[in-house]
Protein backbone atom coordinates (compact mmCIF):
# COMPACT_ATOMS: atom_id res chain seq x y z
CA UNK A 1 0.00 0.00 0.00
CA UNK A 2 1.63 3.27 -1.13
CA UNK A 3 1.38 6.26 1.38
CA UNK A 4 -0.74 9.31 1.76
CA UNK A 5 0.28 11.66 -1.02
CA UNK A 6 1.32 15.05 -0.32
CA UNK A 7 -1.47 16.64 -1.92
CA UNK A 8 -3.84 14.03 0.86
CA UNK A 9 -1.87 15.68 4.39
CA UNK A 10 -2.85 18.68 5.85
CA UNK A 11 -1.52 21.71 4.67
CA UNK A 12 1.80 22.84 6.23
CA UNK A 13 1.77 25.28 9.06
CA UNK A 14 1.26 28.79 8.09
CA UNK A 15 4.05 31.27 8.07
CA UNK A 16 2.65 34.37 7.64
CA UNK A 17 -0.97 36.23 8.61
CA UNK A 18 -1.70 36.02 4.47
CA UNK A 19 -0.91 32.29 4.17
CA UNK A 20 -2.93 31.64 7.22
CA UNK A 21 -5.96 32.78 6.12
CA UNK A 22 -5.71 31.48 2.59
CA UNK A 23 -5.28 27.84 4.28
CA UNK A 24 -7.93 28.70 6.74
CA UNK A 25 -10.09 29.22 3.32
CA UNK A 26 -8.93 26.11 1.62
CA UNK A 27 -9.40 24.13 4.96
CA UNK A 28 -13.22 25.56 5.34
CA UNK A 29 -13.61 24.45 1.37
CA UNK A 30 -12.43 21.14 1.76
CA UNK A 31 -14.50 20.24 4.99
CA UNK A 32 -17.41 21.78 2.58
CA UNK A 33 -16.87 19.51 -0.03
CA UNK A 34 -16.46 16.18 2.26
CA UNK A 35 -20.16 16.78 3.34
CA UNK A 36 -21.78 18.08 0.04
CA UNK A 37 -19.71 15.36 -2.11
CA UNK A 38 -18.17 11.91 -0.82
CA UNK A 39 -14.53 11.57 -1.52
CA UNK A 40 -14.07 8.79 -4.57
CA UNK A 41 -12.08 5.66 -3.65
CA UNK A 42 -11.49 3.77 -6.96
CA UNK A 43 -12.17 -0.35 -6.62
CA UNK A 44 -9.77 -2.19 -4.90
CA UNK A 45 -9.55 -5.86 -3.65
CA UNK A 46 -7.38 -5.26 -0.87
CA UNK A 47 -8.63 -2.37 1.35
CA UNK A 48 -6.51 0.53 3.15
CA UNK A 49 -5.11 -1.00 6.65
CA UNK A 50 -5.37 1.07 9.97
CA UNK A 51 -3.24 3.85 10.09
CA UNK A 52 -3.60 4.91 6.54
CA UNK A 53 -6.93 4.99 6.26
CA UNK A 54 -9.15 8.28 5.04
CA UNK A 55 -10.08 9.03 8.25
CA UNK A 56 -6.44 9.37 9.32
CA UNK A 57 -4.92 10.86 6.36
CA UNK A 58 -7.79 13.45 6.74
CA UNK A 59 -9.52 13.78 10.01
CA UNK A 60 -12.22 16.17 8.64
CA UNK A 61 -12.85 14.20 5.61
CA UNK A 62 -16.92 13.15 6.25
CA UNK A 63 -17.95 10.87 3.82
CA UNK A 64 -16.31 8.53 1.17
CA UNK A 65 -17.59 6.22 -1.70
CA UNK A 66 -15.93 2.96 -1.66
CA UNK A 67 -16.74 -0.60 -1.99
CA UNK A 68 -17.76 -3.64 0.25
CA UNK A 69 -14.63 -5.88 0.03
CA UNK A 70 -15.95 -8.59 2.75
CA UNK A 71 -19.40 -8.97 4.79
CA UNK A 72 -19.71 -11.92 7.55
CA UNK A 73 -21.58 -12.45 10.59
CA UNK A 74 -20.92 -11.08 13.09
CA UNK A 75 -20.42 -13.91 16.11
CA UNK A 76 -23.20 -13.86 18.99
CA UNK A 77 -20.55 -13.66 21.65
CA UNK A 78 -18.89 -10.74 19.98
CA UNK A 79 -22.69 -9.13 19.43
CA UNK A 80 -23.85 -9.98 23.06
CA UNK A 81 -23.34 -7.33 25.22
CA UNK A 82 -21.21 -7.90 28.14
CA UNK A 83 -22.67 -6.83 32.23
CA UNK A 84 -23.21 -8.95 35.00
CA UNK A 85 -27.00 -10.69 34.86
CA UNK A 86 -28.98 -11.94 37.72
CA UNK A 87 -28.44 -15.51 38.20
CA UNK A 88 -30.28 -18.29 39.77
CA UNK A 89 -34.59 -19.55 39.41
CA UNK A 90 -36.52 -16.09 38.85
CA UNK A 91 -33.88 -14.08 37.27
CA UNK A 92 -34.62 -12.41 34.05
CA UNK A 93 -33.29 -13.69 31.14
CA UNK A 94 -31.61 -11.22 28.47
CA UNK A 95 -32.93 -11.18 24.84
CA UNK A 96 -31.03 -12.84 22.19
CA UNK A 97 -28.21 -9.72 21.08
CA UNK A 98 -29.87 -8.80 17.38
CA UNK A 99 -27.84 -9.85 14.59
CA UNK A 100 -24.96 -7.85 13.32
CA UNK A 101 -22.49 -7.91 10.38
CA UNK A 102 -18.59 -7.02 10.53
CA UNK A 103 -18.13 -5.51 6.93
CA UNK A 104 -14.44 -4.47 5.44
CA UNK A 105 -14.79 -1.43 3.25
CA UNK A 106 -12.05 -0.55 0.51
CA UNK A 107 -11.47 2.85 2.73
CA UNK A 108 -13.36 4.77 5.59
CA UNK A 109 -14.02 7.76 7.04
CA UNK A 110 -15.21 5.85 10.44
CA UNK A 111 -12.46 5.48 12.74
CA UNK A 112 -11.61 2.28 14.30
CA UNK A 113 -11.20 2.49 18.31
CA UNK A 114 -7.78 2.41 19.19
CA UNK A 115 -5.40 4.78 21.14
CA UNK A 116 -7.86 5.26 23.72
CA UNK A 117 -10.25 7.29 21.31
CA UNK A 118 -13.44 5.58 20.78
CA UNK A 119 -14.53 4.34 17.38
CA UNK A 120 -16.72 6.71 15.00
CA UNK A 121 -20.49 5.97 14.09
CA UNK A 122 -22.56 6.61 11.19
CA UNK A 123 -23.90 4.28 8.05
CA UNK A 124 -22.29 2.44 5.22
CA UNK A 125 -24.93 2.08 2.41
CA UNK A 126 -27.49 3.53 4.32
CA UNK A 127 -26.79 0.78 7.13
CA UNK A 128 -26.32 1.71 10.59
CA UNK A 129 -22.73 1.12 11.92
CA UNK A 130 -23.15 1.13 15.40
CA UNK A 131 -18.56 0.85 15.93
CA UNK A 132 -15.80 -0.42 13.99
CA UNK A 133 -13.23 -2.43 14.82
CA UNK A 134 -9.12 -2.72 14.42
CA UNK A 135 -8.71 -6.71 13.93
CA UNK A 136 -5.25 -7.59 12.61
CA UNK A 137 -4.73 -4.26 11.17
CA UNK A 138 -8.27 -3.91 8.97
CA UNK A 139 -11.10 -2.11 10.01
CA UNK A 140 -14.19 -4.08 10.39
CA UNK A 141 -17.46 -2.12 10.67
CA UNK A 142 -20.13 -3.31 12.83
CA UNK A 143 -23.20 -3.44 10.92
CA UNK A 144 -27.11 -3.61 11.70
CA UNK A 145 -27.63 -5.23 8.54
CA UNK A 146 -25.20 -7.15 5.69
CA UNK A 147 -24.09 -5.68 2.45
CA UNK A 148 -22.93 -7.65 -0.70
CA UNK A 149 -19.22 -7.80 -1.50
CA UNK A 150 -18.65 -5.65 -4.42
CA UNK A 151 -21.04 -3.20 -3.69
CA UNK A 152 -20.23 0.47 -4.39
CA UNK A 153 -21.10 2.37 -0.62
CA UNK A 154 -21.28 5.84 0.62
CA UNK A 155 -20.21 6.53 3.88
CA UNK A 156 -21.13 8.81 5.88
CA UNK A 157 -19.58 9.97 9.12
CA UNK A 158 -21.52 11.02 12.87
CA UNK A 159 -19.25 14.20 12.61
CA UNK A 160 -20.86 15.61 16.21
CA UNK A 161 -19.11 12.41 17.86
CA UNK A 162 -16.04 12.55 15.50
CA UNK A 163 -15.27 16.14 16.63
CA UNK A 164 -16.20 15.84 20.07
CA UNK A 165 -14.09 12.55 20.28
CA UNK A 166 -11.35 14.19 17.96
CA UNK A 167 -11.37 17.75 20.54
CA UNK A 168 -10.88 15.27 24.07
CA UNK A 169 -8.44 13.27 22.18
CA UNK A 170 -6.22 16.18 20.50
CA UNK A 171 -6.32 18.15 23.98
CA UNK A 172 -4.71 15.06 25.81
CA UNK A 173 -1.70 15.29 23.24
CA UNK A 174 -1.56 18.97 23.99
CA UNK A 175 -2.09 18.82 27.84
CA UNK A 176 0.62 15.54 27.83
CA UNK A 177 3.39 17.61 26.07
CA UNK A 178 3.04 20.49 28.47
CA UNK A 179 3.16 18.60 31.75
CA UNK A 180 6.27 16.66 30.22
CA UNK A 181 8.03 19.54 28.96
CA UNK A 182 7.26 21.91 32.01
CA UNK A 183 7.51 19.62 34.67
CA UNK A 184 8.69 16.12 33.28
CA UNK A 185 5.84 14.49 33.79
CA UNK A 186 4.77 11.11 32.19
CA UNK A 187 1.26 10.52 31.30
CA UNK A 188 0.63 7.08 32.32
CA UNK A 189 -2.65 6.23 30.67
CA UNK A 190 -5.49 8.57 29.77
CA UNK A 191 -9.25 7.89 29.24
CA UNK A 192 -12.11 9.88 27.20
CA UNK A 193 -15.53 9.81 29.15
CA UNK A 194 -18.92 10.95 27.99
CA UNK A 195 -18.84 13.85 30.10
CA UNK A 196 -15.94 14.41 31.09
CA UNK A 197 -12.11 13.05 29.91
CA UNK A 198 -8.76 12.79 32.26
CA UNK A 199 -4.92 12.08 31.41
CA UNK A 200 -3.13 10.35 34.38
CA UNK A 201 0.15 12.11 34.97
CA UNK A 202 3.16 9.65 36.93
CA UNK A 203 3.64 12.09 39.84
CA UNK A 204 2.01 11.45 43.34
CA UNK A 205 1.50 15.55 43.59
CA UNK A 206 -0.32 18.05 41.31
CA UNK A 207 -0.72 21.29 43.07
CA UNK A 208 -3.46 23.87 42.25
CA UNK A 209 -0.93 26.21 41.23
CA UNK A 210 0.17 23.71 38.72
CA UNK A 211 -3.19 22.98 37.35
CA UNK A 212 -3.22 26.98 36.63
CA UNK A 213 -0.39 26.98 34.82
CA UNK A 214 -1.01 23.88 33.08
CA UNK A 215 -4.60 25.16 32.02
CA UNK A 216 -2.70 28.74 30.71
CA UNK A 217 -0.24 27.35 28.83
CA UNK A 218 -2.74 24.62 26.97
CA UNK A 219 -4.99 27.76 26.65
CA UNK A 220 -1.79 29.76 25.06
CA UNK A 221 -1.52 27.32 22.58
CA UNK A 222 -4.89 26.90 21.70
CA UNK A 223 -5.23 30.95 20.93
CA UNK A 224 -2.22 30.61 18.75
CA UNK A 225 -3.32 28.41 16.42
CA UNK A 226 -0.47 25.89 16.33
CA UNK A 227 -0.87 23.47 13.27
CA UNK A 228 -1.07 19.62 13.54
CA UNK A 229 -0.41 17.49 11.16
CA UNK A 230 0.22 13.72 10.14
CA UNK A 231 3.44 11.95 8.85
CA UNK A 232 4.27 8.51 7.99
CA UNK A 233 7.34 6.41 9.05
CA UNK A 234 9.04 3.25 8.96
CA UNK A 235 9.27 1.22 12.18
CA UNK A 236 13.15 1.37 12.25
CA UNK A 237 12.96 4.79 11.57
CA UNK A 238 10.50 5.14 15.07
CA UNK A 239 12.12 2.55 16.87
CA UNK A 240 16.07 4.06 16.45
CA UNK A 241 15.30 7.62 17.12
CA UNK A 242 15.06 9.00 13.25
CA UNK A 243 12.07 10.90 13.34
CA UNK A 244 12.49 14.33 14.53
CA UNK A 245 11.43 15.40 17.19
CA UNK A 246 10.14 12.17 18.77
CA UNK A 247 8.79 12.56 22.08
CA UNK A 248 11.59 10.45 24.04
CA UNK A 249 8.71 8.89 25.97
CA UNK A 250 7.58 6.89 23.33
CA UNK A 251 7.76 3.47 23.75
CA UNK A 252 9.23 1.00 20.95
CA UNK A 253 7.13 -0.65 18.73
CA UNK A 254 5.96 -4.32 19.06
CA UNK A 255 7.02 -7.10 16.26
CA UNK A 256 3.54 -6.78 15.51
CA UNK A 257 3.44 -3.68 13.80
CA UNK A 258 5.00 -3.73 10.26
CA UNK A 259 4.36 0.25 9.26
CA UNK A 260 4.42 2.69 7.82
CA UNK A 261 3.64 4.40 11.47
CA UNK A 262 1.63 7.19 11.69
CA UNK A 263 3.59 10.27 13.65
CA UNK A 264 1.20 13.16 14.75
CA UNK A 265 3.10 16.30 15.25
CA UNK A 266 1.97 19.24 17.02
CA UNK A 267 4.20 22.22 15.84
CA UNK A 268 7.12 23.14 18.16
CA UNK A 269 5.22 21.24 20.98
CA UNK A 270 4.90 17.47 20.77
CA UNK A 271 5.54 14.46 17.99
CA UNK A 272 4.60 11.30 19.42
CA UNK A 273 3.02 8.00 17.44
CA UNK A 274 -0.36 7.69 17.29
CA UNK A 275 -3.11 6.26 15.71
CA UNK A 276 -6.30 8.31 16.31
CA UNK A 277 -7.96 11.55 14.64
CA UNK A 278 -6.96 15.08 15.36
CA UNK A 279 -7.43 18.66 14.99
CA UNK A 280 -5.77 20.22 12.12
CA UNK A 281 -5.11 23.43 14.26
CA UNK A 282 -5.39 23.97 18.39
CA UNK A 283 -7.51 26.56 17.05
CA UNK A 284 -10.36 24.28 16.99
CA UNK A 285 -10.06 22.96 20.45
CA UNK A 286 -11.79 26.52 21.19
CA UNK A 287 -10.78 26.16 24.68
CA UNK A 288 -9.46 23.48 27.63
CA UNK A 289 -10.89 23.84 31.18
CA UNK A 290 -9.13 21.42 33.78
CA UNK A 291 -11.64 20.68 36.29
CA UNK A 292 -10.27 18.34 39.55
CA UNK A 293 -7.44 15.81 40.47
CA UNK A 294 -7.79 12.77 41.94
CA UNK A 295 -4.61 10.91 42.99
CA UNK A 296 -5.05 7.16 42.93
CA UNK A 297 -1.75 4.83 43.55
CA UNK A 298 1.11 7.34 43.18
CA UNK A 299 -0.13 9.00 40.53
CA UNK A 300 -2.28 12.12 39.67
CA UNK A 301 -5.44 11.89 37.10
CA UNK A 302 -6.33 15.38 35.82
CA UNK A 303 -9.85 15.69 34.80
CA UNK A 304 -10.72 18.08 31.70
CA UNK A 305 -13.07 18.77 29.02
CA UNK A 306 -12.16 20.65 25.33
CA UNK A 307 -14.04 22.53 22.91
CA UNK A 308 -17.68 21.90 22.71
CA UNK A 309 -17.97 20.45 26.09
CA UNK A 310 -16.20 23.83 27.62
CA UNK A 311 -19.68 25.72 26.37
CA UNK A 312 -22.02 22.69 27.25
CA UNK A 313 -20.80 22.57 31.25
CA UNK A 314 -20.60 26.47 30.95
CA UNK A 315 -24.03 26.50 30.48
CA UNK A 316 -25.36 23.64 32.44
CA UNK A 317 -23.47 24.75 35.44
CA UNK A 318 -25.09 28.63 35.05
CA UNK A 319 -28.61 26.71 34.51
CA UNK A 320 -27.78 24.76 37.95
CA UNK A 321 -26.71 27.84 39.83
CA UNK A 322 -29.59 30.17 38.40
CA UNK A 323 -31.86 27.53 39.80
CA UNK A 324 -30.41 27.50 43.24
CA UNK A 325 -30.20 31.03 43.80
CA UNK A 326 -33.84 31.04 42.83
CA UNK A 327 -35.09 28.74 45.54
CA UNK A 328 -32.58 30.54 47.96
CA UNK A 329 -33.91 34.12 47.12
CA UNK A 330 -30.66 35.54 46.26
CA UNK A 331 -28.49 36.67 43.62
CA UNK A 332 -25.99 33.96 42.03
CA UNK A 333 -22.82 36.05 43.08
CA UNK A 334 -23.90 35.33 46.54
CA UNK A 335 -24.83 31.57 47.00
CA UNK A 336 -21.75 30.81 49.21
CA UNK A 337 -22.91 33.70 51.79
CA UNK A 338 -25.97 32.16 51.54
CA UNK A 339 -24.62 28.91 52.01
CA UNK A 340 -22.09 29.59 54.83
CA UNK A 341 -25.21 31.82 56.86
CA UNK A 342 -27.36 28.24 56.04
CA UNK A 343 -24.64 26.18 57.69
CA UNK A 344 -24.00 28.20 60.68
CA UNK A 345 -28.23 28.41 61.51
CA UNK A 346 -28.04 24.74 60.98
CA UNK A 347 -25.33 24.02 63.26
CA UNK A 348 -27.06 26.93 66.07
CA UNK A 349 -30.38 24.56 65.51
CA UNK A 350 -29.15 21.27 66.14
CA UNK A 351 -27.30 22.54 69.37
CA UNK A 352 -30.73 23.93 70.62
CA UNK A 353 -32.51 20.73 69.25
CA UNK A 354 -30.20 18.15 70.98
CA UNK A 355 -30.66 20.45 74.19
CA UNK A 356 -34.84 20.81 73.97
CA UNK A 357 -34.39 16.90 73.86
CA UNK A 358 -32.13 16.52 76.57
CA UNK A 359 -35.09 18.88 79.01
CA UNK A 360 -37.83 16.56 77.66
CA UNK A 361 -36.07 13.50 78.14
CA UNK A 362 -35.65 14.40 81.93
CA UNK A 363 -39.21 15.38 82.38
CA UNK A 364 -40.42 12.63 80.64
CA UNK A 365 -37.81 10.16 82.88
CA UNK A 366 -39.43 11.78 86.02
CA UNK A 367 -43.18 11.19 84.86
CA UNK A 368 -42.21 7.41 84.07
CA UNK A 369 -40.65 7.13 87.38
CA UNK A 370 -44.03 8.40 88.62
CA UNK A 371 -45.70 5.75 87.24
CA UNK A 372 -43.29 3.23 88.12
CA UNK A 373 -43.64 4.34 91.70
CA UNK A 374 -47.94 3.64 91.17
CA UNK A 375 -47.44 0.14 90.57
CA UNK A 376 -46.85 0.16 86.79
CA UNK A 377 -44.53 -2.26 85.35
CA UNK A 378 -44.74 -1.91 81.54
CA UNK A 379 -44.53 1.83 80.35
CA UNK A 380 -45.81 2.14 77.07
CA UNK A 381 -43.94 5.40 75.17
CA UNK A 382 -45.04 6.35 71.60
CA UNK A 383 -43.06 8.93 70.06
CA UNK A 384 -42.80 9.07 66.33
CA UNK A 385 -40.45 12.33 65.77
CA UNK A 386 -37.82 10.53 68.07
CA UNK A 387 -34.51 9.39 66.99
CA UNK A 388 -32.14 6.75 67.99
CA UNK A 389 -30.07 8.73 70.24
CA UNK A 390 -33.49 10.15 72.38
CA UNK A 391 -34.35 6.68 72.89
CA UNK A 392 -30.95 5.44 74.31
CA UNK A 393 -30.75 8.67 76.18
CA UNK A 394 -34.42 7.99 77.98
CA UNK A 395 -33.77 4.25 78.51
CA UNK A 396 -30.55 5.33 80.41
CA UNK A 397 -32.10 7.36 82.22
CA UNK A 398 -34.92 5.07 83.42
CA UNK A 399 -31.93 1.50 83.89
CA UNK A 400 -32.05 1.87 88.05
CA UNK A 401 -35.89 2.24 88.14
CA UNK A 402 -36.90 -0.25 85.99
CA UNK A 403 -34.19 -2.50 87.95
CA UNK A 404 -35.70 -2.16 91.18
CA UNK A 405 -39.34 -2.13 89.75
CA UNK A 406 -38.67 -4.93 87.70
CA UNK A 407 -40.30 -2.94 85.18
CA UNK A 408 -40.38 -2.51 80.98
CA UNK A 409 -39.95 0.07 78.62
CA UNK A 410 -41.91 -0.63 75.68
């Protein structure tokens, strides 16, 4: 299989304000054409293998015509979906998984999952393709319904999910080179959620300061543009250091992989291997916001969330906070006053309510006793607002009279 032609890769990085927006014109007229007009793949009996598929060689490329090389069943323990079912007599049993095809296409604009970026969605023929699948380097599509080999196929991308998943997955590359260049930080796995995503940095301490400057500086780049683009490589050249500027923390290959190997470079900032889809400019993560850390076993996991996702918690979190200073009465600026006067009345109330019930459980210890004295052995007390601790606290009270009267507390 020959390589991506030049003509295929994204255009170089920009060099001057004129060049940038005369690629910033060709890049909006190309992403035009990919949805009005699928991109032609001529016939081919053996298809494009992972890593230099469409999808990769142009991550904003959204539909392609192609042909069906291969449609089989897909196996019921493959289609079944996996979880943890009640077992034993009574326990529900799970409908057969509906069938599903694994179809190999001559090329694709639906990613397979790999990387840690999940796969694409969208329809092949006008067939659902609910994931698709790297197995032994070709991507098999997941299908709702089978196609005939030979076919000619449109497909057609989910780009909301490709550039949501593409966003989360190009900010981890961008937030990974920073915390390694600025601090030497590894990141030791990373993970892309439905709300939110995290990378997992190799230190047992990530200070708030740190997550500051870590959110600027990703910020920084994202204002400035900074082009990203794909290359192709062969494994020795990956494996002995020949590609420049190779992040150093890149691991060597496995026997397994033959090449070429796809190199993602941000410029001036990061090169590292990698399979997935990405921005063609920071520009388009709009913006990063880190949210928390949690630290689990020596390391720190930094969660975030990049360019659509930055708007969609903006506004749920004003929707959330609008509503709560509604039912409060006061204006959103001052919820924590609100909050912090709440706390301290609720603290002043349960000290006077823990002392009201220390009175009445003394009065009402004295009127038992009363009782106790008349001759009564079982004392019958019904109090429904009572907790625990008023119960304990009145059968303590009542232990030596109910000792010498031989009496119960009921």
């Amino acid at each position: 299989i020959q390589p991506p032609t030049q003509r295929e890769r994204p255009i170089p990085p920009p060099r001057t304000t004129a060049r940038r927006l005369l690629i910033a014109v060709a890049a909006a007229q190309t992403a035009a054409r990919s949805v009005v007009t699928p991109v032609a793949v001529a016939p081919m009996a053996t298809p494009v293998r992972c890593g230099e598929l469409l999808c990769q060689r142009d991550s904003y490329a959204r539909a392609v015509s192609t042909v069906v090389v291969s449609c089989e069943p897909r196996a019921a323990a493959a289609a079944a979906a996996p979880g943890k079912g009640k077992k034993g007599k009574g326990a529900a049993v799970p409908p057969p998984p509906l069938p599903e095809w694994e179809v190999v296409l001559g090329d694709t604009v639906l990613f397979p999952e790999g990387g840690g970026q999940p796969s694409d969605a969208g329809t092949v023929g006008g067939v659902q393709c609910s994931r698709v699948d790297n197995v032994d380097g070709l991507a098999r599509h997941v299908l709702s319904a089978p196609l005939e080999p030979g076919t000619a196929v449109d497909v057609v991308l989910d780009w909301p999910r490709r550039e949501d998943n593409m966003a989360q997955h190009s900010a981890q590359h961008l937030l990974t080179a920073i915390a390694l260049r600025k601090w030497g930080y590894d990141t030791t796995s990373w993970g892309l959620g439905d709300a939110t995503s995290f990378l997992e940095l190799g230190t047992p301490e990530f200070t708030p300061l740190m997550m500051a400057e870590l959110e600027a500086e990703a910020n920084e780049a994202v204002k400035a543009g900074t082009a990203v683009a794909p290359s192709w490589h062969s494994v020795a050249d990956v494996n002995e250091g020949r590609v420049p500027g190779l992040r150093k923390s890149s691991k060597p290959l496995p026997p397994s992989v033959t090449g070429p190997v796809r190199v993602i470079t941000y410029d001036g900032l990061d090169t590292n291997t990698c399979c997935g889809t990405h921005v063609h400019s920071t520009a388009r993560l709009q913006a990063v916001k880190l949210l928390r850390v949690e630290r689990a076993k020596g390391a720190c996991r930094v969660l975030y969330v990049a360019g659509g996702r930055v708007v969609s918690l903006l506004g749920s979190t004003f929707e959330r906070s609008a509503l709560l200073a509604s039912k409060m009465s006061v204006p959103q600026e001052e919820l924590l006053e609100r909050y912090d006067e709440n706390a301290r009345k609720a603290v002043e109330h349960e000290r006077a309510a823990k002392s009201l019930a220390a009175e009445v459980v003394t009065l009402l210890g004295q009127a038992l006793r009363c009782r106790l004295d008349n001759g009564e052995r079982a004392l019958h007390v019904h109090r429904p607002a009572a907790d625990a601790d008023f119960v304990k606290a009145l059968a303590a009270s009542l232990d030596e009279a109910l000792a010498e009267a031989q009496g119960l507390l009921l």
